[in-house]
N, C-alpha and C. Protein backbone atom coordinates (compact mmCIF):
# COMPACT_ATOMS: atom_id res chain seq x y z
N UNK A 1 122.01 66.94 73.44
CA UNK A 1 122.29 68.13 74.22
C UNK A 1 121.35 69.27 73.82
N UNK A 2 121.00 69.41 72.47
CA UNK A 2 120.06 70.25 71.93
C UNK A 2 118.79 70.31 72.51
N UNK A 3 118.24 69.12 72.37
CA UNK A 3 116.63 68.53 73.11
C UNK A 3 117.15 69.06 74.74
N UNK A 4 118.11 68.50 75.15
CA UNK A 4 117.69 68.82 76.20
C UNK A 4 117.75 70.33 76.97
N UNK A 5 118.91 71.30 76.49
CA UNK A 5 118.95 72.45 76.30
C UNK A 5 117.43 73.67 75.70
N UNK A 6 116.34 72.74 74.73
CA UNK A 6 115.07 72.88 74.53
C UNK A 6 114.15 73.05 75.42
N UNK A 7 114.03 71.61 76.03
CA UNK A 7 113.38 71.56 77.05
C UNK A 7 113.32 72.41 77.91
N UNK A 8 114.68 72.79 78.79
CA UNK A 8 114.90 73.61 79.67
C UNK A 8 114.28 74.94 79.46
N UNK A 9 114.19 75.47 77.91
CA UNK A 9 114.14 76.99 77.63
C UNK A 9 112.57 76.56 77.57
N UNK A 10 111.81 75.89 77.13
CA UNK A 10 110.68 75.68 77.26
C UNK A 10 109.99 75.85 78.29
N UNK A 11 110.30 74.82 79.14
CA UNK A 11 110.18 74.78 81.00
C UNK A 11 110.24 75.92 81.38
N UNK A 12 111.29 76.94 80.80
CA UNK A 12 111.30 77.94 82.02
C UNK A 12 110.60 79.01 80.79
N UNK A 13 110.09 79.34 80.11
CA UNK A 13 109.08 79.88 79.46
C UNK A 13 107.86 79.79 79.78
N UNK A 14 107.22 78.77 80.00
CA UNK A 14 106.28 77.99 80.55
C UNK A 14 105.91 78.88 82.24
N UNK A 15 107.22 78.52 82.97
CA UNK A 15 107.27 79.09 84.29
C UNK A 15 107.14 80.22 84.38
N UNK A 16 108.12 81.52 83.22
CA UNK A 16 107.53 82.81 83.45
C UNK A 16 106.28 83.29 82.96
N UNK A 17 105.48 82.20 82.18
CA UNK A 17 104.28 82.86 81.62
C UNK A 17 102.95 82.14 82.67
N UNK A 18 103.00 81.28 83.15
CA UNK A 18 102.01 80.64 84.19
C UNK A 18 102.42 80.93 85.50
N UNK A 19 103.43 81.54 85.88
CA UNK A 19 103.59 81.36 87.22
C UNK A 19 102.65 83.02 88.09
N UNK A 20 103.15 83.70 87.33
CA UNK A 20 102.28 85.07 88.21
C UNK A 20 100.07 84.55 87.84
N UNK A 21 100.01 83.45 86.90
CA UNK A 21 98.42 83.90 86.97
C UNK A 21 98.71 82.72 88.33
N UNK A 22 99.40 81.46 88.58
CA UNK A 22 98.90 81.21 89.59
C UNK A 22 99.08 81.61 90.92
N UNK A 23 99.64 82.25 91.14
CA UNK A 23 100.08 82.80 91.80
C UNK A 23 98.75 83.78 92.56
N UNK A 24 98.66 84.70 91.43
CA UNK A 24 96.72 85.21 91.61
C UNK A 24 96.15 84.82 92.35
N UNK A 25 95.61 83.59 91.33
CA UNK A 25 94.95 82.87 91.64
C UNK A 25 94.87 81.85 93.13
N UNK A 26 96.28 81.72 93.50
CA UNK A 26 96.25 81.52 95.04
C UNK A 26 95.75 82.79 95.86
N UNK A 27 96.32 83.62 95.60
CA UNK A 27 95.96 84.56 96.38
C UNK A 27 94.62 85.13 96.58
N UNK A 28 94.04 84.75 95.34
CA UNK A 28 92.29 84.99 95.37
C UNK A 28 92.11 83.90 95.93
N UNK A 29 92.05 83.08 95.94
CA UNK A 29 91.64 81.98 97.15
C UNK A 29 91.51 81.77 98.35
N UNK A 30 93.16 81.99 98.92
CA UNK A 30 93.35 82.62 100.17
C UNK A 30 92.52 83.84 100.76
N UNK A 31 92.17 84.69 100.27
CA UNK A 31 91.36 85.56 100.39
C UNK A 31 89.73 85.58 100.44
N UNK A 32 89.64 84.67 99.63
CA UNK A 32 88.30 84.48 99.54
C UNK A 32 87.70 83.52 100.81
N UNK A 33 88.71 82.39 101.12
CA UNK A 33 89.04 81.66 102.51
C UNK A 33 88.63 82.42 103.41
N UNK A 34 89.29 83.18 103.95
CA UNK A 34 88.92 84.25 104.82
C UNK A 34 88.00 84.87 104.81
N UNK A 35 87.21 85.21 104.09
CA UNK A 35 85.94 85.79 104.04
C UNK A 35 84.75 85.18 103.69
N UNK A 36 84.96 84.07 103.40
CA UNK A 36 84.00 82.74 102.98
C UNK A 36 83.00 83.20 104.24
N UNK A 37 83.13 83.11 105.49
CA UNK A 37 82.18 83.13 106.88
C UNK A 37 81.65 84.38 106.62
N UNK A 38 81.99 85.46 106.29
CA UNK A 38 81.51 86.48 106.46
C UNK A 38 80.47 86.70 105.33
N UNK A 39 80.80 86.62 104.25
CA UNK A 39 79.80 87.23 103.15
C UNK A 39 78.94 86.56 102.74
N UNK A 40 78.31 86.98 102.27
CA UNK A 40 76.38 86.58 101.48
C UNK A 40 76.48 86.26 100.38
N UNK A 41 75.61 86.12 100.23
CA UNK A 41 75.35 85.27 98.48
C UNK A 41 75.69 86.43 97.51
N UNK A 42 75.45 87.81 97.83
CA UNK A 42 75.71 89.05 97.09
C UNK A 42 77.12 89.53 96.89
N UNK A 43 77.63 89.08 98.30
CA UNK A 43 78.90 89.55 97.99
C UNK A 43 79.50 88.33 97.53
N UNK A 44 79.32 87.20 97.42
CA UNK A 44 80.32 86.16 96.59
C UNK A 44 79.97 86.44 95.44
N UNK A 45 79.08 86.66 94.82
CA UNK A 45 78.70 86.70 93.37
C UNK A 45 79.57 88.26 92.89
N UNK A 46 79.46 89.47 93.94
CA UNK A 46 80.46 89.99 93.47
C UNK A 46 81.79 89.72 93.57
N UNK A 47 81.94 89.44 94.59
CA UNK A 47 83.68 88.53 94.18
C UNK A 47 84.17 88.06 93.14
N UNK A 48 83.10 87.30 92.50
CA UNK A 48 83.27 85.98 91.01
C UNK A 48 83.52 86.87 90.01
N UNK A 49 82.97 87.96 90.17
CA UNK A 49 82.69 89.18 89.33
C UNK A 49 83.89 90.14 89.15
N UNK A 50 84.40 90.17 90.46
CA UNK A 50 85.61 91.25 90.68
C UNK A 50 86.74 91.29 89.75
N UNK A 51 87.38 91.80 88.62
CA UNK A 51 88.39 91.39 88.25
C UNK A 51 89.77 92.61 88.67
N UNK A 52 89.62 92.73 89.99
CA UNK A 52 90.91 93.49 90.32
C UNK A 52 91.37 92.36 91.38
N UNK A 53 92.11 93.22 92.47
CA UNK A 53 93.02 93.05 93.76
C UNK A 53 91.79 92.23 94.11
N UNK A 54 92.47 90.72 94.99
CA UNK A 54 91.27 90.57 95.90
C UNK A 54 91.75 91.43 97.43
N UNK A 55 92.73 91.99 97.19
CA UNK A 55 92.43 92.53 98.41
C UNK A 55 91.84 93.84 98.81
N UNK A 56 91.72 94.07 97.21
CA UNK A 56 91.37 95.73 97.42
C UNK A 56 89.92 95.67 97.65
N UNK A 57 89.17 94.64 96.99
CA UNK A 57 87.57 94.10 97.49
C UNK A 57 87.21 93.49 98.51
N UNK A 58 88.04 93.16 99.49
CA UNK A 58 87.98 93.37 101.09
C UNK A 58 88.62 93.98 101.76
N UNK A 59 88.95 94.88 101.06
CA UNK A 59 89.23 96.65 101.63
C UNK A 59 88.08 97.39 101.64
N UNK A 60 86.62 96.91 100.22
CA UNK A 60 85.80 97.70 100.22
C UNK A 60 84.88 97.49 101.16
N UNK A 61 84.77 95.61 101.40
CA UNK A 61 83.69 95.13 102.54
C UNK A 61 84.03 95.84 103.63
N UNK A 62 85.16 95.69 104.54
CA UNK A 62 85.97 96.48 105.46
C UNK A 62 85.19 97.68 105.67
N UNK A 63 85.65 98.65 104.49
CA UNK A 63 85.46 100.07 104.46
C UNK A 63 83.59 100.10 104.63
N UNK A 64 83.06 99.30 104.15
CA UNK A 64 81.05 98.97 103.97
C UNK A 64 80.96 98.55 105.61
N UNK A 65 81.73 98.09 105.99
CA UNK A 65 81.10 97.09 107.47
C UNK A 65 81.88 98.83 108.67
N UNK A 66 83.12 98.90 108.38
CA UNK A 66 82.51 100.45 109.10
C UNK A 66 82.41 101.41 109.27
N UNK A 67 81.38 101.88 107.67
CA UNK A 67 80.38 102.70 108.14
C UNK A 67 79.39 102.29 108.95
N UNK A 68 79.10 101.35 108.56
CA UNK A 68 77.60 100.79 109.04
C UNK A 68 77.92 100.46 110.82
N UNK A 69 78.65 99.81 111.00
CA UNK A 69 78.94 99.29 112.81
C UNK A 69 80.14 100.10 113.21
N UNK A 70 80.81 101.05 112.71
CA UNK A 70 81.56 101.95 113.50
C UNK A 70 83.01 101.78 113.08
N UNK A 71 83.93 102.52 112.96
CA UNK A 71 85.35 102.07 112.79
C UNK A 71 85.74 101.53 114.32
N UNK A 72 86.86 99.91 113.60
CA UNK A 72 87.31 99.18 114.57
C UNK A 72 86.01 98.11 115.35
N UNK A 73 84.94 98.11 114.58
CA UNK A 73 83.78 97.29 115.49
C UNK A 73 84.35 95.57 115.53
N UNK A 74 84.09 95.05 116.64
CA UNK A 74 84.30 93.60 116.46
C UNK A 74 83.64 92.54 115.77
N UNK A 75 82.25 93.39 114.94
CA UNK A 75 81.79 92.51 113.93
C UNK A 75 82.66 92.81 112.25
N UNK A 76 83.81 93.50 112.23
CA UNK A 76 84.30 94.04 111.19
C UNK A 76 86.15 93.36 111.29
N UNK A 77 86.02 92.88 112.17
CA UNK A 77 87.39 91.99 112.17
C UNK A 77 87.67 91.04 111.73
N UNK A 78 87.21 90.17 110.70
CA UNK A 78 87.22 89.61 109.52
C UNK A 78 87.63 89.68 108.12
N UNK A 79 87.25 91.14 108.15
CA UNK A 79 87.41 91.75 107.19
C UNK A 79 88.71 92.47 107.27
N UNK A 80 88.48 92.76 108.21
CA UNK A 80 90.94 93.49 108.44
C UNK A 80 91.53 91.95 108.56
N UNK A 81 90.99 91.09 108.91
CA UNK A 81 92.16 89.93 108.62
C UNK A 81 92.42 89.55 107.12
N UNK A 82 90.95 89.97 106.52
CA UNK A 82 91.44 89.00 105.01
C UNK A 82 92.49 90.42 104.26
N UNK A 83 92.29 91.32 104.64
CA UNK A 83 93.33 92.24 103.95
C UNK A 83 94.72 92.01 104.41
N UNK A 84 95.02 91.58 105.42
CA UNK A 84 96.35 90.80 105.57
C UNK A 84 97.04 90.20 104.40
């Protein structure tokens, strides 16, 4: 009953200490998914680089794509989806 009462506290130790990095880590994925078509070799390498929000770093592409083509341009709608 001991062992197995162990286990359990283990398991779920385990779960609260790994579960938010993967969790992240999906979510940087998912994100990066989405923007895979859009960005350059410059901006993936900053991505790899990024260690915040991935969404707040396609908040910045977003915010970069319009100045440059205008707020709301239809070459910049990629970039409001991956912030979804």
């Amino acid at each position: 009953m001991l062992r197995i009462l162990g286990t359990c506290a283990a398991l779920a130790l385990f779960v609260i200490f790994v579960l938010p990095f993967a969790i992240d880590a999906y979510h940087r994925h998912e994100v990066a998914t989405r923007l895979n078509a859009v960005m350059d070799e410059h901006d993936r390498a900053a991505f790899r680089e990024w260690q915040g929000d991935p969404v707040a770093f396609a908040r910045t592409l977003y915010e970069r794509c319009a100045l440059t083509h205008g707020q709301d341009a239809p070459d910049c709608q990629p970039y409001k989806a991956a912030i979804k």
